[in-house]
C-alpha atoms as a PDB file:
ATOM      1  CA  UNK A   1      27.450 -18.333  18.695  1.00  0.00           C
ATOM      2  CA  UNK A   2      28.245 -14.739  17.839  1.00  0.00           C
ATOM      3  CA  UNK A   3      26.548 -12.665  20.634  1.00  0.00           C
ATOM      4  CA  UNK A   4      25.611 -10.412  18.160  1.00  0.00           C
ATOM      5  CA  UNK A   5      23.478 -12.513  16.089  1.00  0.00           C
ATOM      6  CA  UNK A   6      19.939 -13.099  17.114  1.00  0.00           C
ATOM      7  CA  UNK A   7      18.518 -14.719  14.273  1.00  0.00           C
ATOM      8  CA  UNK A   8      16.465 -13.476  11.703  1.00  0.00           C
ATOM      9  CA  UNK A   9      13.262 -11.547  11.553  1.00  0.00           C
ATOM     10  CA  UNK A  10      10.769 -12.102   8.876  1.00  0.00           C
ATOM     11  CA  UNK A  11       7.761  -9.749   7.857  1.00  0.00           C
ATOM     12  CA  UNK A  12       4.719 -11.403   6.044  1.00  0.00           C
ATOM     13  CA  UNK A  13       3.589  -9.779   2.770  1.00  0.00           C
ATOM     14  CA  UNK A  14       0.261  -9.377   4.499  1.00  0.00           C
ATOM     15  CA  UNK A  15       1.360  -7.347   7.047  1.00  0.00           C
ATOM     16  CA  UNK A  16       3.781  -4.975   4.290  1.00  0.00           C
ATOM     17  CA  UNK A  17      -0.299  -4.685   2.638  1.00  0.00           C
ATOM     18  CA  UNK A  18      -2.019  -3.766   6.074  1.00  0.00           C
ATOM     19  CA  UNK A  19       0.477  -1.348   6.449  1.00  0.00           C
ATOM     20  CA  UNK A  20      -0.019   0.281   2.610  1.00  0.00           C
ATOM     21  CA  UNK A  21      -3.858   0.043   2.606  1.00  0.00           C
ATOM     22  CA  UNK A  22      -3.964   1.511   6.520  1.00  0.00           C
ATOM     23  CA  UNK A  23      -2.080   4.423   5.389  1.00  0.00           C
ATOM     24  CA  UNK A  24      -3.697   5.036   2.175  1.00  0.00           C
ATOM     25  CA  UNK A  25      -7.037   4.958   4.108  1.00  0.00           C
ATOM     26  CA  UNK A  26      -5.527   7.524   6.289  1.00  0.00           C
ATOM     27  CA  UNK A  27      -4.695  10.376   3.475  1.00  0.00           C
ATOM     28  CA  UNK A  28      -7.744  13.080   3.241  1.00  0.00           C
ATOM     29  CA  UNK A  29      -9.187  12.436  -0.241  1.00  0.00           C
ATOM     30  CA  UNK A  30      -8.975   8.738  -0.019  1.00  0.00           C
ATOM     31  CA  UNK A  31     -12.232   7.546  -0.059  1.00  0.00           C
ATOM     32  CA  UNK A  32     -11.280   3.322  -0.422  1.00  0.00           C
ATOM     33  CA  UNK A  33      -9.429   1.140  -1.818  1.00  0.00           C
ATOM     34  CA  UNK A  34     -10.522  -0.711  -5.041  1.00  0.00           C
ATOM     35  CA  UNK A  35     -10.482  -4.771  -5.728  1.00  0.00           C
ATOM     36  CA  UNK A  36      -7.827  -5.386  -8.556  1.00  0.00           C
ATOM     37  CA  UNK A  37      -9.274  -6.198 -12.057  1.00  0.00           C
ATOM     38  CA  UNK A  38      -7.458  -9.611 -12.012  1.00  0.00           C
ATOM     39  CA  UNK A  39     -10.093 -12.371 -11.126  1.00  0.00           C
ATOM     40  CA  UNK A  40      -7.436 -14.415  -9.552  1.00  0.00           C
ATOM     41  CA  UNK A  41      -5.899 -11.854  -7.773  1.00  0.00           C
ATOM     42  CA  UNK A  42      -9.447 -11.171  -6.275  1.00  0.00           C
ATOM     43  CA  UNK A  43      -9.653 -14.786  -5.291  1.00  0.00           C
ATOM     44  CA  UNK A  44      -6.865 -15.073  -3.029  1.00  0.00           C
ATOM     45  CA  UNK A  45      -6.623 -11.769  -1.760  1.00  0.00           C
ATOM     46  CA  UNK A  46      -7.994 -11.475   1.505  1.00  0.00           C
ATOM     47  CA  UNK A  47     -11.453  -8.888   1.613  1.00  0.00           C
ATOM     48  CA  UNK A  48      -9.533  -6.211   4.122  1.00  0.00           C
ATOM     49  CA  UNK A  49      -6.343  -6.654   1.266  1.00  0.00           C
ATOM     50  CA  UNK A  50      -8.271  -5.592  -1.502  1.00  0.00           C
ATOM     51  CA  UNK A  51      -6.899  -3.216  -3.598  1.00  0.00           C
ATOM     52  CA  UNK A  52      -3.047  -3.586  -2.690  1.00  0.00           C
ATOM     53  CA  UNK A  53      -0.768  -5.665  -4.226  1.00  0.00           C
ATOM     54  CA  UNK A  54       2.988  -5.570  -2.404  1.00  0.00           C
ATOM     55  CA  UNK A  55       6.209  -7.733  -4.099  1.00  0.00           C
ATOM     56  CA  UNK A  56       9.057  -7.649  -1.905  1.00  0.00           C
ATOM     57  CA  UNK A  57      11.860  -8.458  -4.267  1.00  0.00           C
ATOM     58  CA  UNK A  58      15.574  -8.319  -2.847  1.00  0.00           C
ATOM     59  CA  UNK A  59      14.613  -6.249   0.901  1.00  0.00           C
ATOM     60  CA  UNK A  60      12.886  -3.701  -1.327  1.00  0.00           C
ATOM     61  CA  UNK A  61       9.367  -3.670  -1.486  1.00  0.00           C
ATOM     62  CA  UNK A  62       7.222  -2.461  -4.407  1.00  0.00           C
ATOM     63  CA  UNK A  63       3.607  -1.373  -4.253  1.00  0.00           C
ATOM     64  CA  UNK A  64       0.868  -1.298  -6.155  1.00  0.00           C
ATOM     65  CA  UNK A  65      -2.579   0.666  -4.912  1.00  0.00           C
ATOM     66  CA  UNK A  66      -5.774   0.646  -6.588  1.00  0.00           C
ATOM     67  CA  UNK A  67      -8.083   3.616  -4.861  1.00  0.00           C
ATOM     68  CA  UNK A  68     -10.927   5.486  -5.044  1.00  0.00           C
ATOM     69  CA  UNK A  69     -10.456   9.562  -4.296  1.00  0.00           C
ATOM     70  CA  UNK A  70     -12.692  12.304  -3.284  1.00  0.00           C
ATOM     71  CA  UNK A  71     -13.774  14.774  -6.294  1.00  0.00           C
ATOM     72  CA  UNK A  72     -13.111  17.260  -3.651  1.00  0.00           C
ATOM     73  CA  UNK A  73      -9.287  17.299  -3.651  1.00  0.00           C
ATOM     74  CA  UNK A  74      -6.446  17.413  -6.588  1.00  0.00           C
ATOM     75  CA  UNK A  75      -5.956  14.024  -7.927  1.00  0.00           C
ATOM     76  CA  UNK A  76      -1.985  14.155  -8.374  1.00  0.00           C
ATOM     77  CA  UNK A  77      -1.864  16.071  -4.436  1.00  0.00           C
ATOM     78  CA  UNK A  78      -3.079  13.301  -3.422  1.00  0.00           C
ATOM     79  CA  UNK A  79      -1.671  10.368  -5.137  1.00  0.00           C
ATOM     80  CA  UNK A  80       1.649  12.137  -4.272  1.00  0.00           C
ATOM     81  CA  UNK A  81       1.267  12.262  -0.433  1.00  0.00           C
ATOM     82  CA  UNK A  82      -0.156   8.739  -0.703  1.00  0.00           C
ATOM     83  CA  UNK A  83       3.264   7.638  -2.217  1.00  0.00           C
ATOM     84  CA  UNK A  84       5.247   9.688   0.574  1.00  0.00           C
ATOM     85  CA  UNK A  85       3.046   8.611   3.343  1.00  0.00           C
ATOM     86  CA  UNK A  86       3.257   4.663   2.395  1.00  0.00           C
ATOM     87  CA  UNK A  87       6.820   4.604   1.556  1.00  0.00           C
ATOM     88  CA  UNK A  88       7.663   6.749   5.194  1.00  0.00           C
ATOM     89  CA  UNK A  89       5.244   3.713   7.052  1.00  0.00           C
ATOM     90  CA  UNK A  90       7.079   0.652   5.531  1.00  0.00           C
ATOM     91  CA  UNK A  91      10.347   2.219   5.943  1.00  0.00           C
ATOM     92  CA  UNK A  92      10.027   3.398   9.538  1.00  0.00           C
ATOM     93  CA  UNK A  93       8.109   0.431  10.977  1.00  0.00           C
ATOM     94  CA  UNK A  94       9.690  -2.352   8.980  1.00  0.00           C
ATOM     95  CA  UNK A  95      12.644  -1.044   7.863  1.00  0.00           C
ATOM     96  CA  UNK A  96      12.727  -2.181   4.321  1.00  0.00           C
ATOM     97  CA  UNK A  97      13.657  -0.448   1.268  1.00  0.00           C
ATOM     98  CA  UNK A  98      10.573   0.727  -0.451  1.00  0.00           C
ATOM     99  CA  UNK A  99      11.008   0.692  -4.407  1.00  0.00           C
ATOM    100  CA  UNK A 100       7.944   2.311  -5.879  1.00  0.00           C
ATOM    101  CA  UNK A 101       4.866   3.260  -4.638  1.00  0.00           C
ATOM    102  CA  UNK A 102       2.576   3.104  -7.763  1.00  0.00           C
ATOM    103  CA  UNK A 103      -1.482   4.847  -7.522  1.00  0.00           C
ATOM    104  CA  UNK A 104      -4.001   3.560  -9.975  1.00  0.00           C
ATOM    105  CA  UNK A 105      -7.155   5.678  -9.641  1.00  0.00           C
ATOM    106  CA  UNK A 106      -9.695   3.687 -10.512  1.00  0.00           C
ATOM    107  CA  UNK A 107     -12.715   5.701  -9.790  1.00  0.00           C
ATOM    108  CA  UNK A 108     -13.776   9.427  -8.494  1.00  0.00           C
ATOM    109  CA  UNK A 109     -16.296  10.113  -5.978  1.00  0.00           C
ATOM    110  CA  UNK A 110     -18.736  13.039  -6.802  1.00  0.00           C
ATOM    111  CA  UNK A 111     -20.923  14.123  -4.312  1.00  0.00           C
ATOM    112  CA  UNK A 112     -24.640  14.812  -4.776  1.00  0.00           C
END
């Protein structure tokens, strides 16, 4: 055996999704994440999931984030540091290649 060689390490999809919707939740303006149109995909994603969708396609992982911002702050500001802030997270604590980190805005909070 190559002294070298451990073995592998594997990293479940659902943790690559705790990690996205964590951070997302994290960015000022962020005020939630938002279930995914798709019935199904409602169905089998798990309650605390909702919202992200991660594919993990050749060690590159590829993101997809449904939210819901504050009226308060500039959409595309935030969408952007969103993007920066997941693709930084997956990179530095799993080490994986991220691909794309797409926002979908599905709905703005206005306050009364």
């Amino acid at each position: 055996m190559d002294e070298n060689n451990f073995g592998n390490t594997t990293i479940a999809q659902d943790v690559l999704v705790s990690i996205a919707r964590l951070t997302t939740l994290n960015v000022p303006g962020v005020k939630n994440t938002y279930p995914s149109p798709n019935r199904y995909e409602r169905v089998v994603t798990k309650p605390e999931n909702e919202g992200v969708r991660v594919v993990l396609k050749d060690n590159t992982v590829f993101v997809d984030i449904n939210v819901v911002l504050s009226s308060e702050l500039n959409v595309r500001i935030v969408s952007k540091e969103i993007q920066e802030k997941v693709s930084r997270a997956i990179s530095e604590m799993v080490g994986l290649e991220v691909g794309s980190v797409n926002i979908h805005v599905c709905d703005i909070l206005f306050e009364a």
